[in-house]
Protein backbone atom coordinates (compact mmCIF):
# COMPACT_ATOMS: atom_id res chain seq x y z
CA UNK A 1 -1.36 14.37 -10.44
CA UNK A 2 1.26 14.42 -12.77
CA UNK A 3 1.59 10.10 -12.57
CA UNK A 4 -2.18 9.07 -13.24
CA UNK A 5 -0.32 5.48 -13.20
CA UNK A 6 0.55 5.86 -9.30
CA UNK A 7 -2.14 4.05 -7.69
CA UNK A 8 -2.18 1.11 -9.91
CA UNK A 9 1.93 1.15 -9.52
CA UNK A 10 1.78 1.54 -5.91
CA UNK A 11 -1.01 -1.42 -5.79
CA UNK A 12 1.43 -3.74 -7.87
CA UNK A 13 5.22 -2.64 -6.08
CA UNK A 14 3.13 -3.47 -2.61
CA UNK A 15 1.59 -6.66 -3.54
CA UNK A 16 5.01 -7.82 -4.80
CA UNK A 17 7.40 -6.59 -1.38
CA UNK A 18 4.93 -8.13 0.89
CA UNK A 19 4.90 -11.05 -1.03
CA UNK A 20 8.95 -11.09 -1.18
CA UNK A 21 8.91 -10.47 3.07
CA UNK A 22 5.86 -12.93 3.38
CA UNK A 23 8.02 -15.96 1.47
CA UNK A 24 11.13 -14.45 3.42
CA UNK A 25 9.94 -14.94 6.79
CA UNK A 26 7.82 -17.90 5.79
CA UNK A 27 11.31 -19.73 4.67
CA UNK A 28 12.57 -18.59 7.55
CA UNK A 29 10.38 -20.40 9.68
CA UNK A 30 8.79 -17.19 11.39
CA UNK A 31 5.49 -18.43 10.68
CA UNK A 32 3.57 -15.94 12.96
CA UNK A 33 5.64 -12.83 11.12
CA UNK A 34 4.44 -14.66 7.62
CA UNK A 35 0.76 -14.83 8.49
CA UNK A 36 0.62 -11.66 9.91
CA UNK A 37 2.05 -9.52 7.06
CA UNK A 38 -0.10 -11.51 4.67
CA UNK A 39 -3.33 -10.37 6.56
CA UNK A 40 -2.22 -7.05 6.57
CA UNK A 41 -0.95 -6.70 3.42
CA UNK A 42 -4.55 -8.25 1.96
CA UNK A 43 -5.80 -5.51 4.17
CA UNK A 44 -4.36 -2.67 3.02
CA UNK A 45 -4.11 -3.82 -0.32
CA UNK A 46 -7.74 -4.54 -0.61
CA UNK A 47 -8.96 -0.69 0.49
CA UNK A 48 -6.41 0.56 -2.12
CA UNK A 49 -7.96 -2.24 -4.79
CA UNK A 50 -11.73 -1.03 -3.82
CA UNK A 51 -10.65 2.45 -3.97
CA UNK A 52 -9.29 1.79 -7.40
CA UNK A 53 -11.69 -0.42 -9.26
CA UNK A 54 -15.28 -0.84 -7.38
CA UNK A 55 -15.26 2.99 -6.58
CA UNK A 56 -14.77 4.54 -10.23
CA UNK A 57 -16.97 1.41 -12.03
CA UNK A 58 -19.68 2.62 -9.10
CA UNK A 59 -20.07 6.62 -9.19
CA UNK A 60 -20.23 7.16 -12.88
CA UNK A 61 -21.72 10.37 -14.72
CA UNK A 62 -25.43 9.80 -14.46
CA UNK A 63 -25.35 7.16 -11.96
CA UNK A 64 -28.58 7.37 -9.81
CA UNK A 65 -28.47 4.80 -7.46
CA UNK A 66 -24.26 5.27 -7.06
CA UNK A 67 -24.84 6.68 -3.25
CA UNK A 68 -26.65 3.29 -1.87
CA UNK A 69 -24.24 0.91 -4.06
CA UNK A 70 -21.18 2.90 -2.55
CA UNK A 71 -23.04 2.62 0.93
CA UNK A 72 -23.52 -1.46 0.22
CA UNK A 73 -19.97 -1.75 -0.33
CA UNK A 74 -18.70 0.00 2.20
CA UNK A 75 -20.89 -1.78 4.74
CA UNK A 76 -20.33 -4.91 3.01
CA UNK A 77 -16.69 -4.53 3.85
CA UNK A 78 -16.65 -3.17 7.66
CA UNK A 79 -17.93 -6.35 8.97
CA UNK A 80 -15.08 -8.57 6.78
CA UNK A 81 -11.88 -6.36 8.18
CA UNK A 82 -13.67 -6.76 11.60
CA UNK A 83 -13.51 -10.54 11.38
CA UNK A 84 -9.94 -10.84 9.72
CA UNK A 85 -8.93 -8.11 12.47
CA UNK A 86 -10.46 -10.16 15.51
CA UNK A 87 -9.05 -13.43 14.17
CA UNK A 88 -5.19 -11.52 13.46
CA UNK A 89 -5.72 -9.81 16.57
CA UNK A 90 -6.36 -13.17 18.72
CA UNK A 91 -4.95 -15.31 17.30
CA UNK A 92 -1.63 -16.89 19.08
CA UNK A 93 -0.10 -18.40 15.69
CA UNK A 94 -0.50 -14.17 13.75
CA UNK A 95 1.78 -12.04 14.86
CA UNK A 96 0.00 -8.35 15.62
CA UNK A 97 2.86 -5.79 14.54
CA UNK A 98 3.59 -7.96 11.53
CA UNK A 99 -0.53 -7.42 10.85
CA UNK A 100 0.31 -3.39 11.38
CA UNK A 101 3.37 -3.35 9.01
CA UNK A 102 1.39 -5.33 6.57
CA UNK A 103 -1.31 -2.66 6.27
CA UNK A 104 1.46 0.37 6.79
CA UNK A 105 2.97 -1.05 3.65
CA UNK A 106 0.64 0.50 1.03
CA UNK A 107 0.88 4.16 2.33
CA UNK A 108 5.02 3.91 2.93
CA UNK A 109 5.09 2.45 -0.75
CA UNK A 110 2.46 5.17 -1.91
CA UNK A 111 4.88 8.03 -0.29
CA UNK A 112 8.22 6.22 -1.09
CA UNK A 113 7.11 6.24 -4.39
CA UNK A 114 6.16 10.02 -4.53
CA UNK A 115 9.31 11.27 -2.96
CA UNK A 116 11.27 9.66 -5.49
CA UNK A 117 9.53 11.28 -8.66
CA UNK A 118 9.63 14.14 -6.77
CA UNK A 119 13.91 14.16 -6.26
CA UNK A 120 14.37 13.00 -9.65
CA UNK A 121 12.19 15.91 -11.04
CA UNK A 122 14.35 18.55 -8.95
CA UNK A 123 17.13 16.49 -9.79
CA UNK A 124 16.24 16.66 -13.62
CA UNK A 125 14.74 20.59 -13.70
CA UNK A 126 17.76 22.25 -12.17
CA UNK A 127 20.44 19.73 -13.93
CA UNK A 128 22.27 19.24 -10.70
CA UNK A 129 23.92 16.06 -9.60
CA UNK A 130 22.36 14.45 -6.66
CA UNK A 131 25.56 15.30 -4.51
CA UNK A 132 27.34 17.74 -5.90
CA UNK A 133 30.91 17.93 -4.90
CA UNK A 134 32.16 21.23 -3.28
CA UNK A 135 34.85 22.94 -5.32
CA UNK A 136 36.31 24.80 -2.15
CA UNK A 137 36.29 21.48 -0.04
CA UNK A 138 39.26 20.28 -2.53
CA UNK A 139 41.29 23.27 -2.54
């Protein structure tokens, strides 16, 4: 991976949108819309967060017991997204695509992200301009 900064990046741009959209729609008194990417966002955000900072400080070289801490973990967490889900899911004040969006918004950040390093190397390696104009078109 050419960034190794990406993850931790993509953890801090997401936190900071859905906190701009949560405040946006909480201002504009879509409540529901508010709650509901806030739940999601903690959602997603909080799989990316355990992926980078319980996982690597749990499976270290020589780690014996890293399998059943990694295990504990991951079964501590599958019952707390159940809960949040139910509750998001039923309840009539959290709005359910706003939950969806919320927890969409790390990978669309993550790939966002990745496409853009990605045109600006091409852009960069072959020395083109983004839109280059045609020579023949002004003739």
């Amino acid at each position: 991976m050419p960034d190794e900064r990406l993850p931790h990046r993509t953890l801090r741009t997401t936190f900071w949108l859905t906190a701009f959209f949560t405040l946006l729609f909480g201002l504009r008194g879509e409540a529901s819309m508010a709650f509901g990417l806030a739940i999601g966002s903690a959602i997603g955000l909080s799989s990316l967060w355990s992926l980078l900072f319980v996982v690597p400080r749990l499976v270290r070289p020589g780690a014996r017991s890293a399998q059943l801490l990694l295990g504990l973990v991951a079964f501590a967490k599958l019952p707390l997204y159940a809960l949040v889900l139910t509750f998001a899911m039923k309840s009539p004040h959290v709005n359910q695509l706003a939950v969806f969006l919320g927890a969409a918004a790390v990978p669309v950040v993550l790939v966002l992200k990745v496409l853009g390093w990605q045109l600006i190397q091409r852009v960069n390696s072959t020395g083109e301009e983004a839109c280059p104009s045609s020579s023949s078109a002004s003739s």
